[in-house]
PDB file of N, CA and C in Angstrom:
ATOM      1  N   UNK A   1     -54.668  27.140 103.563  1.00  0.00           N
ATOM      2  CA  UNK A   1     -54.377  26.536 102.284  1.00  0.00           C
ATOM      3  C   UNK A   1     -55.103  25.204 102.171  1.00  0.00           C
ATOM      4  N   UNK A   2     -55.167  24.777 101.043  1.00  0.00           N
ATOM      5  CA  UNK A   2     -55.951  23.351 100.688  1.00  0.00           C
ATOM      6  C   UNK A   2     -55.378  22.967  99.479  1.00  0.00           C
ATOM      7  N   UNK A   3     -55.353  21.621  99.734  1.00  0.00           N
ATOM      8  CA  UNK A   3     -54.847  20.842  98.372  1.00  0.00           C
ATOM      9  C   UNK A   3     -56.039  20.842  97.139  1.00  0.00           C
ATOM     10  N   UNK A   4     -55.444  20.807  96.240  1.00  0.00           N
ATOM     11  CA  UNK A   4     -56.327  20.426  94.670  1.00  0.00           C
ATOM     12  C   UNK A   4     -55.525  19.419  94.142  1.00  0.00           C
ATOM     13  N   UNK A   5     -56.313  18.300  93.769  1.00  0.00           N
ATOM     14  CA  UNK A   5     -55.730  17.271  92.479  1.00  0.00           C
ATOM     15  C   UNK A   5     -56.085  18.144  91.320  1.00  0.00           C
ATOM     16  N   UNK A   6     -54.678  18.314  90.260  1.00  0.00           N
ATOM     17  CA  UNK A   6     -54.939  18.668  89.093  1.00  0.00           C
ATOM     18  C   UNK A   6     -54.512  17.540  88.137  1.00  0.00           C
ATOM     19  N   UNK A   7     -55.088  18.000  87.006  1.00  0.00           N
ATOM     20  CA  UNK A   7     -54.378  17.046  85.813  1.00  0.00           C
ATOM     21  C   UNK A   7     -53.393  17.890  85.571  1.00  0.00           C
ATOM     22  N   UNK A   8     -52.248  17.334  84.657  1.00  0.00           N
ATOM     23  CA  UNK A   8     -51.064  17.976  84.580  1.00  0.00           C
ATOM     24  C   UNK A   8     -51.242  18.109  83.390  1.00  0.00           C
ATOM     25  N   UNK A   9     -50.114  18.794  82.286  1.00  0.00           N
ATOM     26  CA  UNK A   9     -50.539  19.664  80.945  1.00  0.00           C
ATOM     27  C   UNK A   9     -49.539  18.020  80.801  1.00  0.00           C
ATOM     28  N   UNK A  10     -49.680  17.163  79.645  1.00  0.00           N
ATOM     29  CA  UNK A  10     -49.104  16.287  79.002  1.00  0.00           C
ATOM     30  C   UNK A  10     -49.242  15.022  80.217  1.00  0.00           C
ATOM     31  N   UNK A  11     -50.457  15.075  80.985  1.00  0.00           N
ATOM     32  CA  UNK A  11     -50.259  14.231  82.045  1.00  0.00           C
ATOM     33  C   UNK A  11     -50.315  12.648  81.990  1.00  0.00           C
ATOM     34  N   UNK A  12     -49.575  11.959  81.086  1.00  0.00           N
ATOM     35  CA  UNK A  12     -49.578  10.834  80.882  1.00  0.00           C
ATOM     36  C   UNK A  12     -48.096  10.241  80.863  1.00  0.00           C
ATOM     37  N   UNK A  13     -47.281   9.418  80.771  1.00  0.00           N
ATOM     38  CA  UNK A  13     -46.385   8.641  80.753  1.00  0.00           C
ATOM     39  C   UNK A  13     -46.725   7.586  79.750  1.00  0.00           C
ATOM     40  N   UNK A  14     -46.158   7.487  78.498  1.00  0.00           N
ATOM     41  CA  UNK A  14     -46.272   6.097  77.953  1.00  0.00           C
ATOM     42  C   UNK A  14     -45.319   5.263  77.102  1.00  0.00           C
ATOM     43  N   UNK A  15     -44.987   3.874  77.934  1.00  0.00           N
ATOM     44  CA  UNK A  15     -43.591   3.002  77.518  1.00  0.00           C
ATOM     45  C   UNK A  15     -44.956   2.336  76.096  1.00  0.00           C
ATOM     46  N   UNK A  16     -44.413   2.629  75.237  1.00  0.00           N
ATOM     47  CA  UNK A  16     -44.649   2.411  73.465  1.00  0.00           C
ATOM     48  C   UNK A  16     -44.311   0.526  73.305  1.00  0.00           C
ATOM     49  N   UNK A  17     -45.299  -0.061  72.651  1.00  0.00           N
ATOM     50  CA  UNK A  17     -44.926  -1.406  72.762  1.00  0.00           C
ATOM     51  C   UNK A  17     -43.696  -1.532  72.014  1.00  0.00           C
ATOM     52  N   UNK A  18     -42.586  -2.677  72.561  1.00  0.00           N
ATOM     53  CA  UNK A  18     -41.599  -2.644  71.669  1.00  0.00           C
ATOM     54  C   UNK A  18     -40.552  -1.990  72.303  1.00  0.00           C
ATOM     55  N   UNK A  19     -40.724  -1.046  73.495  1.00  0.00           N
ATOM     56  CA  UNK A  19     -39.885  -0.185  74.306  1.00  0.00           C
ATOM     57  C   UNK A  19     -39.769  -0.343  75.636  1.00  0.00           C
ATOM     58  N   UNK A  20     -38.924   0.469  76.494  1.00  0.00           N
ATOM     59  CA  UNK A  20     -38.566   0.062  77.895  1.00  0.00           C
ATOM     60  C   UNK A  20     -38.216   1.204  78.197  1.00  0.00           C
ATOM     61  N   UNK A  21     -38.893   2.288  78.140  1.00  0.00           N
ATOM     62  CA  UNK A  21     -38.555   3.824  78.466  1.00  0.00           C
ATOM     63  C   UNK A  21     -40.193   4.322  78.335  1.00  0.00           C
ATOM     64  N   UNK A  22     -40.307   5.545  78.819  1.00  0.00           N
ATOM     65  CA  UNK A  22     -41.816   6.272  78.550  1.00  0.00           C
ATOM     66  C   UNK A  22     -40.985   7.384  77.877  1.00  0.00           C
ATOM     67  N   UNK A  23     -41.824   8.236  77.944  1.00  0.00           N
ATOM     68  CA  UNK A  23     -41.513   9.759  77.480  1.00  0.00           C
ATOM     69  C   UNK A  23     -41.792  10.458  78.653  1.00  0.00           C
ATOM     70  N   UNK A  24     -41.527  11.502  78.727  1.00  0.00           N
ATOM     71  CA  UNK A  24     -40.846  12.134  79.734  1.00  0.00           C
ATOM     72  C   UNK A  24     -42.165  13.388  80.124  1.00  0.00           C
ATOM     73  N   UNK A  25     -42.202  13.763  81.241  1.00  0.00           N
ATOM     74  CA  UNK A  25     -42.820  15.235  81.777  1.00  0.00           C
ATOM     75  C   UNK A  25     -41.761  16.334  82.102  1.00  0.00           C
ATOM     76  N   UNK A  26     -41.899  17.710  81.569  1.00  0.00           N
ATOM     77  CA  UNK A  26     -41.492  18.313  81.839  1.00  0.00           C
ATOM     78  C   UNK A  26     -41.768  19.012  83.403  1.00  0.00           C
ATOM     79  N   UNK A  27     -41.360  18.763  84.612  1.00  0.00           N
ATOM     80  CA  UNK A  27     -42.158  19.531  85.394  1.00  0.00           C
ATOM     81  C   UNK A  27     -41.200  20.832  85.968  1.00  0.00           C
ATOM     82  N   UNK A  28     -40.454  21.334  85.414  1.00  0.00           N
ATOM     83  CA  UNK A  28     -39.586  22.465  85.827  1.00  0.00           C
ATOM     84  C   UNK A  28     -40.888  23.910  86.211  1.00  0.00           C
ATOM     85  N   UNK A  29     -41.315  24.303  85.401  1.00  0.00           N
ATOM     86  CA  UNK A  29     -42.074  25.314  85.728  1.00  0.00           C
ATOM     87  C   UNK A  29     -43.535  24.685  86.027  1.00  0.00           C
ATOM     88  N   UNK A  30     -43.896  23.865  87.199  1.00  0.00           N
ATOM     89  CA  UNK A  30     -44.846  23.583  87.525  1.00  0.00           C
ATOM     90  C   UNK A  30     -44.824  23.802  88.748  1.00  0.00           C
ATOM     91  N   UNK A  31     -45.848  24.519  90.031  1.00  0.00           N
ATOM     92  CA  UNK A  31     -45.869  24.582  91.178  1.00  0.00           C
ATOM     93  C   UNK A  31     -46.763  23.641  92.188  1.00  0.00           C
ATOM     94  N   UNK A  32     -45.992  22.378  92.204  1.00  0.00           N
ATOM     95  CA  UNK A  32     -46.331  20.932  92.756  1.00  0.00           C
ATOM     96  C   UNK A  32     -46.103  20.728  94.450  1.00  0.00           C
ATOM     97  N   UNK A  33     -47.199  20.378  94.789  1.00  0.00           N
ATOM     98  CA  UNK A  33     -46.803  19.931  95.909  1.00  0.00           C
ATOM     99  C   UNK A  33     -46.285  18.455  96.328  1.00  0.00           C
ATOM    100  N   UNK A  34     -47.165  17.574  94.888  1.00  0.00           N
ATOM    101  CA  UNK A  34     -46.571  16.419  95.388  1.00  0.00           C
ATOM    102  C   UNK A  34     -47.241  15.765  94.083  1.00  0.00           C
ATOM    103  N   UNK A  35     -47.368  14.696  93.727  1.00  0.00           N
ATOM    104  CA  UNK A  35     -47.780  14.388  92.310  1.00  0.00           C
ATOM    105  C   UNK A  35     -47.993  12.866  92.480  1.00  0.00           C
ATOM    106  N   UNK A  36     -49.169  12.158  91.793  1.00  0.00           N
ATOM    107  CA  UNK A  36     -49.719  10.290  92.027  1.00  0.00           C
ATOM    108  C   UNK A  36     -49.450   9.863  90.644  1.00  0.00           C
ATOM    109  N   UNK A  37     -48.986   8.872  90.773  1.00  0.00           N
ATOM    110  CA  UNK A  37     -48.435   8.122  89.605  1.00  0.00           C
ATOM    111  C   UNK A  37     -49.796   6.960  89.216  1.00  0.00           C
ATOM    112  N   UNK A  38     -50.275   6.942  88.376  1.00  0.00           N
ATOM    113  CA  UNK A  38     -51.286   5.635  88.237  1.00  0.00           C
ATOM    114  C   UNK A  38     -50.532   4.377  87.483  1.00  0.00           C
ATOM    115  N   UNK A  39     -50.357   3.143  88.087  1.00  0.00           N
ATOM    116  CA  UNK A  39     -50.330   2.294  86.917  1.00  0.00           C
ATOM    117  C   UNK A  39     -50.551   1.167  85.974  1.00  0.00           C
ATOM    118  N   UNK A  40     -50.845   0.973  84.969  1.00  0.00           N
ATOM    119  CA  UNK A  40     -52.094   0.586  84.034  1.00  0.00           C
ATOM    120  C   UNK A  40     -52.508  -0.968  84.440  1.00  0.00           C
ATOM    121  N   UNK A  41     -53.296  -1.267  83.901  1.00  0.00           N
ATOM    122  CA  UNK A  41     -54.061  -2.346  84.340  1.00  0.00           C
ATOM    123  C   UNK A  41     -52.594  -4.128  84.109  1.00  0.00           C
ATOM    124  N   UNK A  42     -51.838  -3.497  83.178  1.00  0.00           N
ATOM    125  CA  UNK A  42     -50.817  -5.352  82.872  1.00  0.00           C
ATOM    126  C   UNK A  42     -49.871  -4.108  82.667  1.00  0.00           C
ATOM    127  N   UNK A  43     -48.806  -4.738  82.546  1.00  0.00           N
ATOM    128  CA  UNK A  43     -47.013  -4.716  82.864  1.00  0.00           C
ATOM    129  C   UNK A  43     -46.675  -6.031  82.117  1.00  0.00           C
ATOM    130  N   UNK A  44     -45.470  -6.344  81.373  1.00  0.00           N
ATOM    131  CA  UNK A  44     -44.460  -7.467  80.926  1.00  0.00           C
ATOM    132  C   UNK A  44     -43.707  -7.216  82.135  1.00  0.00           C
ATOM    133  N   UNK A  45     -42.808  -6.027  82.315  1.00  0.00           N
ATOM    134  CA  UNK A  45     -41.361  -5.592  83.574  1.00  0.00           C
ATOM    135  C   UNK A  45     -42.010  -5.403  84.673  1.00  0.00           C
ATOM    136  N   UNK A  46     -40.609  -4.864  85.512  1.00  0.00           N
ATOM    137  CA  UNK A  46     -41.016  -4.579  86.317  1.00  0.00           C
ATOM    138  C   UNK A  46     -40.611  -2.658  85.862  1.00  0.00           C
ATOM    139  N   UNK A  47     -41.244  -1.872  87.209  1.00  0.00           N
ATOM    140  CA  UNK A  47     -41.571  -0.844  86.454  1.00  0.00           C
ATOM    141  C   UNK A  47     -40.957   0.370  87.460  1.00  0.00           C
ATOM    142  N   UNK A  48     -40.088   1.264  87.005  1.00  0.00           N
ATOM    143  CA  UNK A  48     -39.240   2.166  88.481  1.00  0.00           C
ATOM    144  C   UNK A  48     -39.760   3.458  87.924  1.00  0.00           C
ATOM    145  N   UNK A  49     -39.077   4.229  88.507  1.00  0.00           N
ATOM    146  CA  UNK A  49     -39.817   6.020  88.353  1.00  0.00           C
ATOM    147  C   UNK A  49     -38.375   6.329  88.550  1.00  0.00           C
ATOM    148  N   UNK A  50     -38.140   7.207  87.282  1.00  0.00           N
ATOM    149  CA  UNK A  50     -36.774   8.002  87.370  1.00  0.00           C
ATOM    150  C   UNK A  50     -37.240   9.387  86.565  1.00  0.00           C
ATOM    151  N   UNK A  51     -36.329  10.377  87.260  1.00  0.00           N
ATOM    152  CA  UNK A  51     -36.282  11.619  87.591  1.00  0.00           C
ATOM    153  C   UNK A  51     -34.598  12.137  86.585  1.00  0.00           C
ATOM    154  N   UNK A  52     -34.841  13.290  86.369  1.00  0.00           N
ATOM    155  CA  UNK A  52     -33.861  13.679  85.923  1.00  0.00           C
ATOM    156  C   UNK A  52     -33.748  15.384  86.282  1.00  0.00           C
ATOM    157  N   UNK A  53     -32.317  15.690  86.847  1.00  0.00           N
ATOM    158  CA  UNK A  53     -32.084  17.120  87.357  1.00  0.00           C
ATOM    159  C   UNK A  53     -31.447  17.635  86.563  1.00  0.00           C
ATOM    160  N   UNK A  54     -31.315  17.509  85.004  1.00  0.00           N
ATOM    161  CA  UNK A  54     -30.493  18.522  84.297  1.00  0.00           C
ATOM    162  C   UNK A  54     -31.443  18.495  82.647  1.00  0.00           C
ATOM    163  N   UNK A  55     -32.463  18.212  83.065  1.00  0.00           N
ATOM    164  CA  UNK A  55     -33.247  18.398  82.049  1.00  0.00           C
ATOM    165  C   UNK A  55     -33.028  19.674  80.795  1.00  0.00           C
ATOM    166  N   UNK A  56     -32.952  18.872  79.838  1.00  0.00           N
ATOM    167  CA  UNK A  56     -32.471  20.053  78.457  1.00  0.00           C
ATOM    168  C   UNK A  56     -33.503  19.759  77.224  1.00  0.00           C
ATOM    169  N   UNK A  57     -34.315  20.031  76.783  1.00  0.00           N
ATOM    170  CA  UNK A  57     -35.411  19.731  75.792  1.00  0.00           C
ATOM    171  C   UNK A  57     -34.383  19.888  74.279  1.00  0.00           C
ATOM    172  N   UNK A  58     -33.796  20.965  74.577  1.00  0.00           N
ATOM    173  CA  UNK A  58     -33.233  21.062  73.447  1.00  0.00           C
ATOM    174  C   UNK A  58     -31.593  20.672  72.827  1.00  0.00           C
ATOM    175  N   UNK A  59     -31.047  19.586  74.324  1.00  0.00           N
ATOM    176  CA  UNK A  59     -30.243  18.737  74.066  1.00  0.00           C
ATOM    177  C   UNK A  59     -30.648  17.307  75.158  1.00  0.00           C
ATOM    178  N   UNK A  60     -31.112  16.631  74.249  1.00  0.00           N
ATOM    179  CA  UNK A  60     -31.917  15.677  75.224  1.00  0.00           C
ATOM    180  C   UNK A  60     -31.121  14.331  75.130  1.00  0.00           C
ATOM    181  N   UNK A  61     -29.615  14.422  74.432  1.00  0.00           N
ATOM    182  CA  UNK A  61     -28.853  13.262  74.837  1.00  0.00           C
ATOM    183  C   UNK A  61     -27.966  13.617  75.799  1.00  0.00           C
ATOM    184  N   UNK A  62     -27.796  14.665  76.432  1.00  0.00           N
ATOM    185  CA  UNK A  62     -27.178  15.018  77.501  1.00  0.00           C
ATOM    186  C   UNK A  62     -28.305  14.799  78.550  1.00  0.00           C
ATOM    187  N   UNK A  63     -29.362  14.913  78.829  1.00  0.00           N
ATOM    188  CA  UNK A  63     -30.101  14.513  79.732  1.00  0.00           C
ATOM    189  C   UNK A  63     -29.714  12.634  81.101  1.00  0.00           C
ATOM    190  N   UNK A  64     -29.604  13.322  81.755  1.00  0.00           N
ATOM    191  CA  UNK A  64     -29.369  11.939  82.589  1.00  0.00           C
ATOM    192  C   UNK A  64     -30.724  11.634  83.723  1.00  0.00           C
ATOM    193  N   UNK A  65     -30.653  10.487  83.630  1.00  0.00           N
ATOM    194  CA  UNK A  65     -31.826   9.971  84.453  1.00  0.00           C
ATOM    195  C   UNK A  65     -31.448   9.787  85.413  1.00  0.00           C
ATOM    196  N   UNK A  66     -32.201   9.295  86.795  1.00  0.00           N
ATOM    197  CA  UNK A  66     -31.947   8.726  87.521  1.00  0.00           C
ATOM    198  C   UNK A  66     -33.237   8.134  88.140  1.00  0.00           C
ATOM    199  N   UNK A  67     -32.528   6.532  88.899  1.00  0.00           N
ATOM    200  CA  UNK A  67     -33.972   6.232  89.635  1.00  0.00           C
ATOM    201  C   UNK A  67     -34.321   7.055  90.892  1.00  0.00           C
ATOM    202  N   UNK A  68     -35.627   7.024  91.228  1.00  0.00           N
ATOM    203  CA  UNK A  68     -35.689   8.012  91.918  1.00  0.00           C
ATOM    204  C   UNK A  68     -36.148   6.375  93.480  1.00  0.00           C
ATOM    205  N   UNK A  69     -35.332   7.377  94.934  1.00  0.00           N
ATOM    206  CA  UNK A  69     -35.444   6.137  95.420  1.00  0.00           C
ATOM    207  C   UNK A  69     -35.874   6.615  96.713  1.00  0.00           C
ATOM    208  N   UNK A  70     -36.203   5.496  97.832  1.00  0.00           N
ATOM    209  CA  UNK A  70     -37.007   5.765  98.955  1.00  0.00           C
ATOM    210  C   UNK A  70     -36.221   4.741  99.892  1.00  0.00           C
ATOM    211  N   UNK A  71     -35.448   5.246 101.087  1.00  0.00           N
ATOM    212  CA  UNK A  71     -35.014   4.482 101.917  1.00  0.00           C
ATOM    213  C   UNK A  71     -33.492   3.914 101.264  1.00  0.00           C
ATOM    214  N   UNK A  72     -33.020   3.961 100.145  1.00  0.00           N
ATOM    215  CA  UNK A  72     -31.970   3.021  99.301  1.00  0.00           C
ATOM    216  C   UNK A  72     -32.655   2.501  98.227  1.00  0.00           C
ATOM    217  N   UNK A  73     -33.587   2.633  98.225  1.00  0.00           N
ATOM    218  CA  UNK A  73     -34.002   1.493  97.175  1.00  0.00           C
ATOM    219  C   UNK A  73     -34.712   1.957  96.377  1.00  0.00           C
ATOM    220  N   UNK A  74     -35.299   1.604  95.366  1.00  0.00           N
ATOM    221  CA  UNK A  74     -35.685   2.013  93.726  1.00  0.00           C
ATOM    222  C   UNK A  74     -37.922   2.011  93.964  1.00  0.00           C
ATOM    223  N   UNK A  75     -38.129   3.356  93.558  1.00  0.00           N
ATOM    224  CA  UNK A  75     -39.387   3.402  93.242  1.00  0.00           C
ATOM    225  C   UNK A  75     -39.826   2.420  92.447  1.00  0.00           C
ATOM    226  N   UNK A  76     -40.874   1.485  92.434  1.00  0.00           N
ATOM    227  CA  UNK A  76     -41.189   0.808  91.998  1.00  0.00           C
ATOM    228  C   UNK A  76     -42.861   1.236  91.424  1.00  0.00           C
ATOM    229  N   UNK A  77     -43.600   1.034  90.772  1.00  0.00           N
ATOM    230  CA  UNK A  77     -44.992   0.758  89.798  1.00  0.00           C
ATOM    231  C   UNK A  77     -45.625  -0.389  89.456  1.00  0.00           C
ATOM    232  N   UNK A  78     -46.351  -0.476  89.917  1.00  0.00           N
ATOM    233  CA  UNK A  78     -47.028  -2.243  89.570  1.00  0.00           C
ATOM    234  C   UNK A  78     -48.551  -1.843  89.043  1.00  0.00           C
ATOM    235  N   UNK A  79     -48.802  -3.119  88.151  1.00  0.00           N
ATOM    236  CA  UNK A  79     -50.017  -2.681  88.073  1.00  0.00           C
ATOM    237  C   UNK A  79     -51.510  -2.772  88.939  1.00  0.00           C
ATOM    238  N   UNK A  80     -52.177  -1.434  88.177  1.00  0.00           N
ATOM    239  CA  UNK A  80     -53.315  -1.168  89.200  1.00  0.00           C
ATOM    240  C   UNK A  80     -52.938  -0.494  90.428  1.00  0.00           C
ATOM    241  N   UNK A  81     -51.914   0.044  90.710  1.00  0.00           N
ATOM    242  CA  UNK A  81     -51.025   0.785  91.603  1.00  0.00           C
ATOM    243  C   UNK A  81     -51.407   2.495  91.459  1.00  0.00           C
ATOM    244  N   UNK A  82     -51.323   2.554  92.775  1.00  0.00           N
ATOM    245  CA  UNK A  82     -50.446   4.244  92.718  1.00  0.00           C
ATOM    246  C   UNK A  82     -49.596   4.736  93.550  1.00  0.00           C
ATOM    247  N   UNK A  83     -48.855   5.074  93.138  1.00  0.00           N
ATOM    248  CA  UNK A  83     -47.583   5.894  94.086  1.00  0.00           C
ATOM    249  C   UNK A  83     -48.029   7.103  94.051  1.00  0.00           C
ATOM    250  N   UNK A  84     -48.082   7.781  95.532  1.00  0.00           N
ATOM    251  CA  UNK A  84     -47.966   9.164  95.949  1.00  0.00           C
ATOM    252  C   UNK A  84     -46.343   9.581  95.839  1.00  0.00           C
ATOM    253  N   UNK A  85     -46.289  10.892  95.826  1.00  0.00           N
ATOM    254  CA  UNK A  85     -44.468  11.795  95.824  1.00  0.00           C
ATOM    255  C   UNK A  85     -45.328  12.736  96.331  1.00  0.00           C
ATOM    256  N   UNK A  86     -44.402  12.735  97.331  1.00  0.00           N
ATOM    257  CA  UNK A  86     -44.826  14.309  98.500  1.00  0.00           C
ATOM    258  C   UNK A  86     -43.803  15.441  98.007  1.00  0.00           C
ATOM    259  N   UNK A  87     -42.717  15.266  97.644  1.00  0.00           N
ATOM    260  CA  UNK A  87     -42.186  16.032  97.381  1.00  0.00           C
ATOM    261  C   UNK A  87     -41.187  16.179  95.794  1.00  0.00           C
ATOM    262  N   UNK A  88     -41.711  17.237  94.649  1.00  0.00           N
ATOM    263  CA  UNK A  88     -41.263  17.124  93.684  1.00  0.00           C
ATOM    264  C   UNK A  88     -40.149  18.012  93.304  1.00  0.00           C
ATOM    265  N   UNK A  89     -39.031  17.873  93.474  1.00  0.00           N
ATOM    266  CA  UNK A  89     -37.726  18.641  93.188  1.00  0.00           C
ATOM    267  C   UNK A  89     -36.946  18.025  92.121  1.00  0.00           C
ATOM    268  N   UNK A  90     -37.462  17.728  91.053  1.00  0.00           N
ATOM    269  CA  UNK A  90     -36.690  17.544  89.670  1.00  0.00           C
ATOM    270  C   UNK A  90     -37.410  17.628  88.488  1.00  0.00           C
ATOM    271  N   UNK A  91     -36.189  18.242  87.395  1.00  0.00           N
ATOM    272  CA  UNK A  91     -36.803  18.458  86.282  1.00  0.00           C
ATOM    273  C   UNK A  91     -37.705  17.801  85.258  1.00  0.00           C
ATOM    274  N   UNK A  92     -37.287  16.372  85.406  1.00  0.00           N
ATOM    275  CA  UNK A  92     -38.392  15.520  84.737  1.00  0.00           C
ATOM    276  C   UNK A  92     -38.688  14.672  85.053  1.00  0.00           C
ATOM    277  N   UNK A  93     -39.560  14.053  84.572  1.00  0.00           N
ATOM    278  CA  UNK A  93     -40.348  12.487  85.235  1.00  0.00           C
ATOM    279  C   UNK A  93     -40.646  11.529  83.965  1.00  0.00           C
ATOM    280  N   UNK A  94     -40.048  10.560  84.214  1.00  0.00           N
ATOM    281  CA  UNK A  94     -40.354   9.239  83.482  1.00  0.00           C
ATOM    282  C   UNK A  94     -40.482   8.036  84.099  1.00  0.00           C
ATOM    283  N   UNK A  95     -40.965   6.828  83.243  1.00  0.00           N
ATOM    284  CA  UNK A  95     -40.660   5.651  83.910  1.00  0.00           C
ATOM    285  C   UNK A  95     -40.181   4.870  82.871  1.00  0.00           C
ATOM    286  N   UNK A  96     -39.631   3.335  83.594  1.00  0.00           N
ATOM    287  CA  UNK A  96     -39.131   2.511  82.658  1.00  0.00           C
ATOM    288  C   UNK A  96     -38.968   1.249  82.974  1.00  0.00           C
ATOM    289  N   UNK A  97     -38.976   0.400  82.557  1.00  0.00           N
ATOM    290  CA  UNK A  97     -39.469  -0.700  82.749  1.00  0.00           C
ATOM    291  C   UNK A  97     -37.647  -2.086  82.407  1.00  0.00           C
ATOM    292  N   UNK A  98     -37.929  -2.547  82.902  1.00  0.00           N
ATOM    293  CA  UNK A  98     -36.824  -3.291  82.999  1.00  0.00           C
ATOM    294  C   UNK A  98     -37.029  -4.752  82.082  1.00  0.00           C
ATOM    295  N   UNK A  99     -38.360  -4.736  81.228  1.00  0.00           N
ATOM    296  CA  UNK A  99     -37.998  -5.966  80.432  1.00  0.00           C
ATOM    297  C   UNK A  99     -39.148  -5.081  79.016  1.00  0.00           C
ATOM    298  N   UNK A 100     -38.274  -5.065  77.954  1.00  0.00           N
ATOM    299  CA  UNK A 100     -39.162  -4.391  76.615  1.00  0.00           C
ATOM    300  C   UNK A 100     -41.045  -4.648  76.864  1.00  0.00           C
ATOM    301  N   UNK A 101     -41.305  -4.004  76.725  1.00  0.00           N
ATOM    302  CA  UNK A 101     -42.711  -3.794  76.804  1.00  0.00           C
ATOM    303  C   UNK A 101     -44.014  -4.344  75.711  1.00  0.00           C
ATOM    304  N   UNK A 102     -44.820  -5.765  75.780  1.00  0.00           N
ATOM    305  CA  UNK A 102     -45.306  -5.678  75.119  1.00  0.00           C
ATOM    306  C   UNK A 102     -46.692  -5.530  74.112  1.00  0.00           C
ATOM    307  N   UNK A 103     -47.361  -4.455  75.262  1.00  0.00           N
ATOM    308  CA  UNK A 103     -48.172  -3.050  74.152  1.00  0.00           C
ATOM    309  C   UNK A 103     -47.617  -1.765  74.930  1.00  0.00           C
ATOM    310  N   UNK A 104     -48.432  -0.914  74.536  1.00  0.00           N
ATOM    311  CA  UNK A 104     -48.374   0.514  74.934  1.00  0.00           C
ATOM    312  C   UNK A 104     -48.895   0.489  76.367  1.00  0.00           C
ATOM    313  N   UNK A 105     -48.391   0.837  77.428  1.00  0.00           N
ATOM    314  CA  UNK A 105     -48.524   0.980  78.589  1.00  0.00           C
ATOM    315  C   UNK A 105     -48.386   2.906  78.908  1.00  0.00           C
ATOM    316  N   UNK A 106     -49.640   2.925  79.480  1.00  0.00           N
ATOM    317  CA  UNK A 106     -49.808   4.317  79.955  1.00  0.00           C
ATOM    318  C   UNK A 106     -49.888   4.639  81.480  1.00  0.00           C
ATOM    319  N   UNK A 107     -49.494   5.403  81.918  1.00  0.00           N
ATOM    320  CA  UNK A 107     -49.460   6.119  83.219  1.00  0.00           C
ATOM    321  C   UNK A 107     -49.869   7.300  83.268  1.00  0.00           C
ATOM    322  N   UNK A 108     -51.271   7.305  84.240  1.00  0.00           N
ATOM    323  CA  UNK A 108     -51.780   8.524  83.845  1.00  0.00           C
ATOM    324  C   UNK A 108     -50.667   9.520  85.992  1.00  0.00           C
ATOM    325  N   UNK A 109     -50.688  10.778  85.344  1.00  0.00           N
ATOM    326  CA  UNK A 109     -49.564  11.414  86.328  1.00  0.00           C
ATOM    327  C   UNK A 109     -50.447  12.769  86.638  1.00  0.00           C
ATOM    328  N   UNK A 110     -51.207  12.840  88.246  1.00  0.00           N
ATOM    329  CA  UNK A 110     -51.590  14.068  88.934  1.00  0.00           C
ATOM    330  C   UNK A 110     -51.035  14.906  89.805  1.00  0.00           C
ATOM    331  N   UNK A 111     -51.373  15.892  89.960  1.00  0.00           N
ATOM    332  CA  UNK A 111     -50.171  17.119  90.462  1.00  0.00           C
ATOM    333  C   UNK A 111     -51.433  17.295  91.830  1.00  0.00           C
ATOM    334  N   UNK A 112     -51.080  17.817  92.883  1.00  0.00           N
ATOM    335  CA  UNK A 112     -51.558  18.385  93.695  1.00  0.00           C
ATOM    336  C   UNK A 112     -50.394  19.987  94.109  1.00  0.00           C
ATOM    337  N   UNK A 113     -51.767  20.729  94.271  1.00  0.00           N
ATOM    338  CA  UNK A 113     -51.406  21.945  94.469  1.00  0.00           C
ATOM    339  C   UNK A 113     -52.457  22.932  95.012  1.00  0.00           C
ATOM    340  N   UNK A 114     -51.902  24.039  95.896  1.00  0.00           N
ATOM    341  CA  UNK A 114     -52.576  24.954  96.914  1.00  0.00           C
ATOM    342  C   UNK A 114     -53.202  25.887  96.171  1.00  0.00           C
ATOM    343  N   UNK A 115     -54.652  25.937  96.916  1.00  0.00           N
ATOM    344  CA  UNK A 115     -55.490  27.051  96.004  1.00  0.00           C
ATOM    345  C   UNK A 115     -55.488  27.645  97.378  1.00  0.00           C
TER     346      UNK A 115
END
């Protein structure tokens, strides 16, 4: 087996100026081995990676987040950064930022997977 970096179908993350949330990836039917977070050149916040295991598209205020964490403690994103995830076991992926955001901040998000 061998790894491939792919791009992912909607592979971006972006907290909207004015906001403190991104929009979300669906990755339920994706076969991931592990996935790199890029992130953008400036930040206002600071910036975590949360995951959500009950992902519902079509009731998306029942959706719950969570931070997703390493050791106890909270994934973090800084800029000009990338975080590797070796292992992807949840339904969605977002990030969010802990002080309102002010422009559009993008995160571009790659999948690795076995050809």
């Amino acid at each position: 087996m061998r790894n491939q970096p792919i791009d992912l179908p909607g592979g971006t993350l972006t907290i909207e100026a004015g906001q403190t949330e991104s929009d979300w990836i669906d990755m339920r039917r994706m076969a991931l081995r592990g996935i790199s977070i890029f992130g953008p050149d400036a930040l206002t916040g600071t910036v975590s990676i949360e995951v959500s295991g009950n992902l519902d598209a079509e009731l998306p205020s029942v959706v719950r987040w969570n931070n997703l964490q390493s050791g106890g403690a909270n994934i973090e994103i800084g800029t000009d950064e990338c975080v590797p995830l070796d292992f992807v076991c949840w339904h969605g992926l977002r990030v969010s930022s802990g002080t309102v955001e002010t422009a559009d901040r993008v995160f571009k998000v790659m999948g690795v997977e076995d050809i």
